[in-house]
Protein backbone atom coordinates (compact mmCIF):
# COMPACT_ATOMS: atom_id res chain seq x y z
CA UNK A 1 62.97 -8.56 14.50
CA UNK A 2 61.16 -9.90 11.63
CA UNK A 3 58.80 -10.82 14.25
CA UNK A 4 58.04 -7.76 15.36
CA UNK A 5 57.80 -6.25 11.93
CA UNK A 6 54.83 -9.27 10.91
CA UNK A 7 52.79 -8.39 14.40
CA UNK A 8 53.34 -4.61 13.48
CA UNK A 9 51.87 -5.52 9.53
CA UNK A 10 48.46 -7.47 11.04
CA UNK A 11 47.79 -4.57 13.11
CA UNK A 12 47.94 -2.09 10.49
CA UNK A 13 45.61 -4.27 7.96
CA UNK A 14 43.41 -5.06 11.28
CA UNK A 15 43.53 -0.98 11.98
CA UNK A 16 43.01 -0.52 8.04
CA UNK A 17 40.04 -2.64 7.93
CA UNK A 18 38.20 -1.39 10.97
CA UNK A 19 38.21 2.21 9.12
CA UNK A 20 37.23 1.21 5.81
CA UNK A 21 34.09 -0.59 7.44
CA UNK A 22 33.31 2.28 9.40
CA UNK A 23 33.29 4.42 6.13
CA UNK A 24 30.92 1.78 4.25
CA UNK A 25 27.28 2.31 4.68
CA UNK A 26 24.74 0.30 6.38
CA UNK A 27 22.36 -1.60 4.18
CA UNK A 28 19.39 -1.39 6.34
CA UNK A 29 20.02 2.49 6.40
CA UNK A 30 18.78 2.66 2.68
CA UNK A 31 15.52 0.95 3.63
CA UNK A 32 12.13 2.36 4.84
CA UNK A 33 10.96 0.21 8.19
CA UNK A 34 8.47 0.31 10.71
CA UNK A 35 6.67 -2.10 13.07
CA UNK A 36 3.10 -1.93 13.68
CA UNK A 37 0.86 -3.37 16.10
CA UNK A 38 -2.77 -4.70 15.61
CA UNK A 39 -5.64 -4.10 17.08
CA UNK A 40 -7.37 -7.36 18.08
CA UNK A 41 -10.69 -7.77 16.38
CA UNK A 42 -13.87 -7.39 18.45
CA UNK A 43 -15.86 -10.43 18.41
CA UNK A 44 -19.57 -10.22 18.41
CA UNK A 45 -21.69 -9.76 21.30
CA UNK A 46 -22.48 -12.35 23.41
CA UNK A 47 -26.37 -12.61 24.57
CA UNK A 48 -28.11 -14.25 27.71
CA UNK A 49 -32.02 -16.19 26.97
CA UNK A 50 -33.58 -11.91 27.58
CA UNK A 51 -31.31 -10.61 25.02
CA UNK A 52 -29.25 -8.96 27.45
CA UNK A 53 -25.60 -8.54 26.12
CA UNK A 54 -23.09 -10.28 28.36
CA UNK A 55 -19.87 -8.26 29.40
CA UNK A 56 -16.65 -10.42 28.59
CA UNK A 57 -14.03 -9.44 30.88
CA UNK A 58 -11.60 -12.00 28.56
CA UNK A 59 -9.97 -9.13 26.03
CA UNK A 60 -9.82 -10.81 22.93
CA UNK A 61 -7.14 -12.56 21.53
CA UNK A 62 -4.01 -10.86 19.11
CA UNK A 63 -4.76 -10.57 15.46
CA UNK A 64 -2.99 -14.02 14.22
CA UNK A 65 -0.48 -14.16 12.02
CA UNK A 66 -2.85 -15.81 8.81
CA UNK A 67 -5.45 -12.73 9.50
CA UNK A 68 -2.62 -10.36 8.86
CA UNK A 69 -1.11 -11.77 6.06
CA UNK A 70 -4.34 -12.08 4.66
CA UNK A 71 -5.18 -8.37 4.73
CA UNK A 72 -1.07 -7.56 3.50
CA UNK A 73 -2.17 -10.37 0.71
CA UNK A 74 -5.10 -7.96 -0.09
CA UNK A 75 -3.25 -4.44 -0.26
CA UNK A 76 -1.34 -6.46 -2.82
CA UNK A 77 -4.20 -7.18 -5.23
CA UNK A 78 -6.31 -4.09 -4.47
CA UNK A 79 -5.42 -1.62 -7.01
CA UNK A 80 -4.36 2.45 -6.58
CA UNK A 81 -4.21 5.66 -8.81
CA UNK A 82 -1.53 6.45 -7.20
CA UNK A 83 1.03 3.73 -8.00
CA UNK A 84 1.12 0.19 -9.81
CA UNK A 85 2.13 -2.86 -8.40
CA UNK A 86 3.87 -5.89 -9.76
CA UNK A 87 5.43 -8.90 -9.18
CA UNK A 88 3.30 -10.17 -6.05
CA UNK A 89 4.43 -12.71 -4.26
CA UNK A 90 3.45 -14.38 -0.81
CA UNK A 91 6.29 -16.71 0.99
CA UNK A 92 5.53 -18.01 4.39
CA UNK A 93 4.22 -15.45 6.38
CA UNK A 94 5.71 -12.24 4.27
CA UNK A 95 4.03 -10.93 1.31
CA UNK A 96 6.01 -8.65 -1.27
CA UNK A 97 5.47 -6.74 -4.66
CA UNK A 98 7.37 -4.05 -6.32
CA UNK A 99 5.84 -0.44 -6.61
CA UNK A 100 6.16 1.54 -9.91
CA UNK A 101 5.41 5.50 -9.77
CA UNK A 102 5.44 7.57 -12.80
CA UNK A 103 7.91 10.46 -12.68
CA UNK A 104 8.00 13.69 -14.83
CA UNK A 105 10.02 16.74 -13.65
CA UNK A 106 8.12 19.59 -12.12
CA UNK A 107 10.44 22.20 -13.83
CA UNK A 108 9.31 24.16 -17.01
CA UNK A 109 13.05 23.56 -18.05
CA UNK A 110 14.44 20.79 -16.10
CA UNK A 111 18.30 20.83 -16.53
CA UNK A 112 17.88 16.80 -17.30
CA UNK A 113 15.75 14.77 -19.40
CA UNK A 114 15.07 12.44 -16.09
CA UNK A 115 11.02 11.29 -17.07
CA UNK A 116 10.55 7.86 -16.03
CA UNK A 117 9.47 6.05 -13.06
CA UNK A 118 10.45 5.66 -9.54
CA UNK A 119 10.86 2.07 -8.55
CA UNK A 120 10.79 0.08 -4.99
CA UNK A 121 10.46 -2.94 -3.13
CA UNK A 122 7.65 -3.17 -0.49
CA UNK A 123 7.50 -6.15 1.68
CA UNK A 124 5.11 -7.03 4.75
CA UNK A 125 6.33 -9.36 7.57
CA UNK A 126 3.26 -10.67 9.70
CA UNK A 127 3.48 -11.74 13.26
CA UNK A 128 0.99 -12.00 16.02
CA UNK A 129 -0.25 -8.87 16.49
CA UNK A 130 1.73 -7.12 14.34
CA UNK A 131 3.37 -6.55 11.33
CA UNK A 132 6.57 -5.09 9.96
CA UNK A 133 6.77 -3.19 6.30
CA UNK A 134 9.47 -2.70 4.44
CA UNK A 135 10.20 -0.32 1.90
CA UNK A 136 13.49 -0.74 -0.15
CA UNK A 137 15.51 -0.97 -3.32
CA UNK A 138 14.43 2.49 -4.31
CA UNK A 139 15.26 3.48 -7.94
CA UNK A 140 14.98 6.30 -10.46
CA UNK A 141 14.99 4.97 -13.92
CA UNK A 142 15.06 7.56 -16.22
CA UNK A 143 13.09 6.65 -20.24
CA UNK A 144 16.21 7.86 -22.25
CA UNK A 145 18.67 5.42 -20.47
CA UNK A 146 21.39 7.93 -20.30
CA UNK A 147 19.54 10.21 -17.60
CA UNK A 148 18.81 7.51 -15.55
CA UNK A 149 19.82 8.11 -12.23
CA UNK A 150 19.75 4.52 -9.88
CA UNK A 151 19.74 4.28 -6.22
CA UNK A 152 18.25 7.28 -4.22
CA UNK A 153 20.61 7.17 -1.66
CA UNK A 154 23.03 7.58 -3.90
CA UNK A 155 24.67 10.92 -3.22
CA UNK A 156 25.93 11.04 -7.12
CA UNK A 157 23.35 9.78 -9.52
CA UNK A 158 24.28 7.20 -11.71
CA UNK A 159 24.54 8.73 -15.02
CA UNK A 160 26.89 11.31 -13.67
CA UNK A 161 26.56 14.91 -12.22
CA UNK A 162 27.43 16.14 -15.69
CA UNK A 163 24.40 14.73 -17.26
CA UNK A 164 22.09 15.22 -13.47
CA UNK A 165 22.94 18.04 -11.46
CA UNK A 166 23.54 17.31 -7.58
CA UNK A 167 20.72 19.91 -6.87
CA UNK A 168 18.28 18.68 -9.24
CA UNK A 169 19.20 14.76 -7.92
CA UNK A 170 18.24 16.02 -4.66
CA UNK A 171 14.66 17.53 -5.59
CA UNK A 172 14.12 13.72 -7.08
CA UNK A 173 15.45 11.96 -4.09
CA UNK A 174 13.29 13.88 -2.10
CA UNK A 175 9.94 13.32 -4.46
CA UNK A 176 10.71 9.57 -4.66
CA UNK A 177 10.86 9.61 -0.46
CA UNK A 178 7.77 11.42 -0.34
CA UNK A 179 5.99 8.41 -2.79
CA UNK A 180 7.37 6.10 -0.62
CA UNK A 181 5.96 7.25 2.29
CA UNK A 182 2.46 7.30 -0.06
CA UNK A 183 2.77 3.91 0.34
CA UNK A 184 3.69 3.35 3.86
CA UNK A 185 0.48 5.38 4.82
CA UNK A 186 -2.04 3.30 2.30
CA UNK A 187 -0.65 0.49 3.79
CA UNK A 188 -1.01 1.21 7.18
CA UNK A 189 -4.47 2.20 6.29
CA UNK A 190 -5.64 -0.60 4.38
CA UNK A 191 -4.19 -2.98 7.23
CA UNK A 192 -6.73 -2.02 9.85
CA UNK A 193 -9.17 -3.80 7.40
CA UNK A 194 -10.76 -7.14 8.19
CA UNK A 195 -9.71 -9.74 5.80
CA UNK A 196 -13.05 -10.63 5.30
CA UNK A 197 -14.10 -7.04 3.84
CA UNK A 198 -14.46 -7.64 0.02
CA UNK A 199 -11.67 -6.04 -2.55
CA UNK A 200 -12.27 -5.68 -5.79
CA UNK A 201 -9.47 -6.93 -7.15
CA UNK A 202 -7.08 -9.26 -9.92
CA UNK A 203 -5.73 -12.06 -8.52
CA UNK A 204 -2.04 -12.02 -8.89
């Protein structure tokens, strides 16, 4: 009997489990992604002793992985009036900095004193002929501490729905969504770049 009653136990905890798991979100749903291929650069034309340019039927190879990097290593440094970046870094073949957007509330009378910045991670993943951005970690933080309202996801902000109304937390999630996609299409922009075009740039 007391058998019974132990199998009877472990299937409710197993049953238990299985629903609080399903009620958990998914980390890579609060994350921007995307995978894009390369174009392969053209090499120069090939000519014959009469100058006659010779057809290469061989396409030409996949961007490599250093010539992309190189080019995610340059949106990096290059700067925008859009956005800042920060804390660039470059391990193996990803590089990665943190974007910082100045927000101020497009209300006359905006129910919370929520001025700050929007912050998020951007990361670039290069592989042969392609690359993969991410876009994550994306964060309201408010200048008077008490307003400011965290993850974007975040269905409550979190300072409270006292202090930032649902409906006004939703006009912000939606304006820090639409910078992050600011970024997604600079970057997918800037990547069709040679390496070897000159920035004008800080190292970092």
């Amino acid at each position: 009997m007391k058998f019974i009653k132990y199998i009877l136990a472990v299937c409710f905890l197993a049953s238990f489990n299985a629903i609080v798991a399903q009620d958990e979100p998914r980390k890579d749903e609060k994350k921007i992604q995307e995978v894009v291929n390369v174009e392969p650069e053209t090499p120069p034309a090939k000519r014959d002793a009469d100058g006659n340019e010779i057809v290469d039927t061989v396409p030409p190879p996949p961007a490599s992985v250093s010539e992309i990097l190189k080019r995610a290593v340059n949106f990096v440094k290059i700067e925008s009036t859009k956005y800042t970046k920060s804390n660039g870094v470059t391990t193996g073949a990803k590089a990665e900095f943190t974007a910082n957007f100045i927000y101020k509330p497009k209300e006359l009378n905006p129910q919370a004193d929520v001025q700050g910045n929007f912050t998020m991670h951007v990361s670039v993943e290069a592989k042969e002929g392609k690359y993969r951005y991410t876009i994550s970690k994306i964060m309201h933080v408010a200048k008077n501490a008490e307003f400011t309202g965290g993850d974007i996801y975040s269905e409550v902000p979190k300072c409270g729905t006292m202090k930032l109304p649902i409906d006004q937390w939703k006009r912000m999630r939606s304006e820090a969504l639409k910078n992050a996609s600011l970024i997604a299409t600079d970057l997918k922009a800037f990547m069709k770049k040679s390496s070897s075009e000159p920035i004008n740039a800080d190292e970092w």
